[in-house]
N, C-alpha and C. Protein backbone atom coordinates (compact mmCIF):
# COMPACT_ATOMS: atom_id res chain seq x y z
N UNK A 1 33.11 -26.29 -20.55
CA UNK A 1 33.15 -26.58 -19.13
C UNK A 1 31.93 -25.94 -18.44
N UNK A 2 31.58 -26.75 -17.48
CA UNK A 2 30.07 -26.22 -16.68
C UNK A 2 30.47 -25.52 -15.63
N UNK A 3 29.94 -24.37 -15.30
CA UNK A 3 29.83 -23.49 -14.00
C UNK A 3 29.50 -24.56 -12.95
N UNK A 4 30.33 -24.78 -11.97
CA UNK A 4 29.70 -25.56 -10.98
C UNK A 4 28.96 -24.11 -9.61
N UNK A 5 28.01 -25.35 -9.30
CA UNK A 5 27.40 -24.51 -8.38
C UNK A 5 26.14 -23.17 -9.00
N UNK A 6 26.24 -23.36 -10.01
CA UNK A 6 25.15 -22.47 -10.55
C UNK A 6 23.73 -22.56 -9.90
N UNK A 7 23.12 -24.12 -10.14
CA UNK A 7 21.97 -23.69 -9.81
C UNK A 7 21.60 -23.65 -7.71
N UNK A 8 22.70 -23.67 -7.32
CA UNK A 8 22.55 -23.17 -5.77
C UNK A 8 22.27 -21.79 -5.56
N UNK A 9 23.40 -21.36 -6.52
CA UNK A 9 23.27 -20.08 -6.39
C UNK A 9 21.77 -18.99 -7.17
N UNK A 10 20.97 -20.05 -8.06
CA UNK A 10 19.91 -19.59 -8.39
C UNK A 10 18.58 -19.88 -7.45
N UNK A 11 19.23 -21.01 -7.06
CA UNK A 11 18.41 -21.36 -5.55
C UNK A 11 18.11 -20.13 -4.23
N UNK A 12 19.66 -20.00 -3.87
CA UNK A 12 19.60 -18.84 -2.83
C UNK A 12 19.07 -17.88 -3.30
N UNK A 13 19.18 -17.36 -4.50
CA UNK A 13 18.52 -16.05 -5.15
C UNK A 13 16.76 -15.89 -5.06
N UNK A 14 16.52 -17.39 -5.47
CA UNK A 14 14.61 -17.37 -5.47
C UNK A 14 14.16 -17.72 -4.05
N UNK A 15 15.18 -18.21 -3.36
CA UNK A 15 13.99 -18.26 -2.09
C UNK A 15 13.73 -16.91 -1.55
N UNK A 16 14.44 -16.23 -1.25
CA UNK A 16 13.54 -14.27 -1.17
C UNK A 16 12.20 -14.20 -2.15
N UNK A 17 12.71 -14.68 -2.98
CA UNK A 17 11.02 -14.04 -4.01
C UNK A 17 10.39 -15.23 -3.43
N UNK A 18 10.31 -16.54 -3.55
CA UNK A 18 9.17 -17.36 -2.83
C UNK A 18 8.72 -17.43 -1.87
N UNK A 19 9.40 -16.30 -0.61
CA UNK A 19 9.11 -16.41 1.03
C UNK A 19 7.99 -15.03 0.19
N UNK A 20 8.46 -14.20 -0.11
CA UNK A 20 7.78 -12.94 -0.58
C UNK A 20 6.18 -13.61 -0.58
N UNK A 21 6.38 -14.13 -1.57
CA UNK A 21 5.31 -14.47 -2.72
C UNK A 21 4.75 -15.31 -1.81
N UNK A 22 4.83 -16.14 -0.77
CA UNK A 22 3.76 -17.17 0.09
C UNK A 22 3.54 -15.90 1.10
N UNK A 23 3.85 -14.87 1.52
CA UNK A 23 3.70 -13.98 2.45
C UNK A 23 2.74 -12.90 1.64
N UNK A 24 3.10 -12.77 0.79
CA UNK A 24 1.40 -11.87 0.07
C UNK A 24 0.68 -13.04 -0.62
N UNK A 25 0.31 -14.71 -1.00
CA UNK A 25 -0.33 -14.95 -1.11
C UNK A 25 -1.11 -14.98 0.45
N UNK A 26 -0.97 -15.50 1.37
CA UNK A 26 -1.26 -15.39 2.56
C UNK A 26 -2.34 -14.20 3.52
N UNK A 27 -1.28 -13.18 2.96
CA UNK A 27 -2.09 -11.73 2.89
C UNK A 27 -3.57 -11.51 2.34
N UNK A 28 -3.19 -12.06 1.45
CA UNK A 28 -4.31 -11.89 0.39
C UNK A 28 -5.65 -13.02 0.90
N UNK A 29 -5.33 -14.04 1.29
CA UNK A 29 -6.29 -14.53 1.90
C UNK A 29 -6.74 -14.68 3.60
N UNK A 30 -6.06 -13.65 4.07
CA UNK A 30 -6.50 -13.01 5.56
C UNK A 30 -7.51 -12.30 5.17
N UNK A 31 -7.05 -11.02 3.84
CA UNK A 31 -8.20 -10.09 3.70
C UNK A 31 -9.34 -10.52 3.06
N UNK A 32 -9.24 -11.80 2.14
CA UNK A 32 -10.56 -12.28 1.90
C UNK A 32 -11.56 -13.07 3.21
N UNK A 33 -10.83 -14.32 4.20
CA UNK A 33 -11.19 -14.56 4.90
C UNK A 33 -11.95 -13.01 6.02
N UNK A 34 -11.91 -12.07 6.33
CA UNK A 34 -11.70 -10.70 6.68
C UNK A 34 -13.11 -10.39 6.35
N UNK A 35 -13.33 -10.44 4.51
CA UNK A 35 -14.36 -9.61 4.35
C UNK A 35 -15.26 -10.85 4.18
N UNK A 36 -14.88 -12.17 4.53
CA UNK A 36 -16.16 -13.23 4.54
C UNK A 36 -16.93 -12.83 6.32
N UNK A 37 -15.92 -12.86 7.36
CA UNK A 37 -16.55 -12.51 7.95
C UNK A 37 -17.46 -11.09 8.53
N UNK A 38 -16.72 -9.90 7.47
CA UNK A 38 -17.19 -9.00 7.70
C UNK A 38 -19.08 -8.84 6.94
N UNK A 39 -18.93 -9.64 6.11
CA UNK A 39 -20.47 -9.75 5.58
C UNK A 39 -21.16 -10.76 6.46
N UNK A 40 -20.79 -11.89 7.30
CA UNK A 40 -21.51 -12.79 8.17
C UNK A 40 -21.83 -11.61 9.14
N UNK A 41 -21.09 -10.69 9.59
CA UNK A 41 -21.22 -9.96 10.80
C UNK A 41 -22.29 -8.93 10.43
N UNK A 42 -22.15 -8.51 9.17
CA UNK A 42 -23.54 -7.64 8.66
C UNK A 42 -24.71 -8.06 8.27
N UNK A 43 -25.08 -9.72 7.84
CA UNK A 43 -26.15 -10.01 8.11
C UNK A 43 -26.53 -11.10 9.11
N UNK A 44 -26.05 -11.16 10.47
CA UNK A 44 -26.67 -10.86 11.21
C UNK A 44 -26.91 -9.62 11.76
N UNK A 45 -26.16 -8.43 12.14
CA UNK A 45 -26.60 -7.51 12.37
C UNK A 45 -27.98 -6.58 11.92
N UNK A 46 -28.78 -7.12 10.48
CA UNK A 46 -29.74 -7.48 9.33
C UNK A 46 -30.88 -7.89 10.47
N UNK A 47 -30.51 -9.06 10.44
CA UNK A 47 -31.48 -9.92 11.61
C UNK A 47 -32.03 -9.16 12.76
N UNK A 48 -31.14 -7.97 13.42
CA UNK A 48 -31.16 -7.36 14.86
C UNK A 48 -31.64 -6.16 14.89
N UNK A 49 -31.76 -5.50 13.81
CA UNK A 49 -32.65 -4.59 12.75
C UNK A 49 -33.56 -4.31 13.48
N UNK A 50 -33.81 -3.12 14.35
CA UNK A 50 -35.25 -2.87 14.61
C UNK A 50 -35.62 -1.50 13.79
N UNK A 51 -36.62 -0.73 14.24
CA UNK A 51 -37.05 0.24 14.21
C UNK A 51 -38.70 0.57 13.23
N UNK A 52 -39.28 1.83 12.86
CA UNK A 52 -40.47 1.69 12.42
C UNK A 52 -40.47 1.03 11.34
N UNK A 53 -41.92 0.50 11.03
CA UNK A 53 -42.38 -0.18 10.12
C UNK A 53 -42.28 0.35 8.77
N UNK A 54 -40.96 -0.04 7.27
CA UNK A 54 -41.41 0.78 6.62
C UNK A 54 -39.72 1.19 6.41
N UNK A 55 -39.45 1.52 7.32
CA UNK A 55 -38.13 2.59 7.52
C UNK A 55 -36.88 1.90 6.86
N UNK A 56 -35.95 2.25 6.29
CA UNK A 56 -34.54 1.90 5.93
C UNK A 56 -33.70 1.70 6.98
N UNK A 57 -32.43 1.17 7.40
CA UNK A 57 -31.47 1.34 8.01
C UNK A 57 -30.80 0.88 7.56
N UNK A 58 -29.52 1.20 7.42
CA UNK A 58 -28.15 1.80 6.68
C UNK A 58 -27.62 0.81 7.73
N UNK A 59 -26.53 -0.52 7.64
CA UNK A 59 -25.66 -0.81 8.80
C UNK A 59 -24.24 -0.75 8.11
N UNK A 60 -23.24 -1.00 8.82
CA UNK A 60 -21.77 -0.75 8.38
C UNK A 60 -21.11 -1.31 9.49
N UNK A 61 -20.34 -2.88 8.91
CA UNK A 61 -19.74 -3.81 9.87
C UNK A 61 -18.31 -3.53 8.89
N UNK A 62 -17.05 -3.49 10.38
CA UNK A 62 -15.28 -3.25 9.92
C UNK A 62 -14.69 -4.33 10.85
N UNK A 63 -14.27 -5.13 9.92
CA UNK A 63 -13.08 -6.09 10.64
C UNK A 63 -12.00 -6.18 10.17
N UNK A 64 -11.04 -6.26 11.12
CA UNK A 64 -9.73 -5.96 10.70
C UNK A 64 -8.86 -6.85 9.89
N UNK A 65 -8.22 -6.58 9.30
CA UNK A 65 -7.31 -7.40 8.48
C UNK A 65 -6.11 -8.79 9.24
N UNK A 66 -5.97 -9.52 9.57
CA UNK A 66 -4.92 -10.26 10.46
C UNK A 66 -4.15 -9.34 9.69
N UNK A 67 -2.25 -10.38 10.30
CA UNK A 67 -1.35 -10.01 9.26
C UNK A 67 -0.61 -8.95 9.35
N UNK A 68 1.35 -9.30 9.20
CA UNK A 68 1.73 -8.04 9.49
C UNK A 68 1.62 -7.05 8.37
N UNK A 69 0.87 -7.38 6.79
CA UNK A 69 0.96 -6.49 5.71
C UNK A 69 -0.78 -5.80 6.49
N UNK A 70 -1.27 -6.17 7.02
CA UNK A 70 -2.47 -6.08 7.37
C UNK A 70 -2.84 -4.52 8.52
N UNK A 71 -1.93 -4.37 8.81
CA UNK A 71 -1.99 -3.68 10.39
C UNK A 71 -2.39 -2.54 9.66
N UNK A 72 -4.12 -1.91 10.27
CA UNK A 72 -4.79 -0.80 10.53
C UNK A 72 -5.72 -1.15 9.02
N UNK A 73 -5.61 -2.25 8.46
CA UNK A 73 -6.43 -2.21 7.63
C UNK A 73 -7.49 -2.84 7.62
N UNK A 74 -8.61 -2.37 7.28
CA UNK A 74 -10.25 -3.23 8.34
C UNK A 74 -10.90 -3.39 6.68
N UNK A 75 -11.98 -4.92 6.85
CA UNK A 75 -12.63 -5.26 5.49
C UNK A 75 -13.71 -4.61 6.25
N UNK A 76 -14.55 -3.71 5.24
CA UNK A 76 -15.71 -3.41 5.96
C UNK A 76 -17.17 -3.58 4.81
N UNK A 77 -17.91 -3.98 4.97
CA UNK A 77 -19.37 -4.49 4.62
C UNK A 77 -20.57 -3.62 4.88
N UNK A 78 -21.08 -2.74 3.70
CA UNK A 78 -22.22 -2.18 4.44
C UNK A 78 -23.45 -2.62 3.55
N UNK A 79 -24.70 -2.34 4.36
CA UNK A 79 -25.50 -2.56 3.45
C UNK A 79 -26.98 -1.59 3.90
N UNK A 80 -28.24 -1.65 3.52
CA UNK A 80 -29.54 -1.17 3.28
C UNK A 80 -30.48 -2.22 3.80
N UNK A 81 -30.91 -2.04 5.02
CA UNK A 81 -32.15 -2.99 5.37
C UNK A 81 -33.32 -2.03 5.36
N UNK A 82 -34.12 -2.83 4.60
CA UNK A 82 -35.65 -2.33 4.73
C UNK A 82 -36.61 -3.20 5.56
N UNK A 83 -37.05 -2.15 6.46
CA UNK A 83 -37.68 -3.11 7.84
C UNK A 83 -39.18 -3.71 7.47
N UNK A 84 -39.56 -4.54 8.03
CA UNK A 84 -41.22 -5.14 7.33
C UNK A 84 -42.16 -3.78 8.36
């Protein structure tokens, strides 16, 4: 004889793990979208670059994460410009 109702009840069980699991895939691509713009934001900042001829400057761009797994967490991008 078959268990009736089994696979409902395996149903109700996985939708928690699949809300999970689309809520950190999601996550996961806030913080990539995050650090795409956190490198657009550092080279232009590249571009805006002044100072003597010759000289290094160090920049460091932080953008925040969307997202409620996200809150207080910033993608940040630094880099080394060497000025002409």
């Amino acid at each position: 004889m078959r268990p009736r109702g089994q696979a409902a009840v395996e149903l109700l069980a996985a939708v928690p793990v699949l809300l999970l699991a689309a809520l950190l895939a999601w996550q996961l691509a806030a913080a990539g979208w995050a650090a795409v713009l956190a490198e657009e934001s550092l080279r232009r900042a590249a571009l805006r670059a002044t100072g003597p001829a010759g000289a290094s400057v160090t920049l460091s761009v932080a953008v925040p994460v969307p997202g409620p797994l996200g809150a207080g967490v910033r993608a940040t991008a630094r880099g080394v410009v060497r000025l002409p």
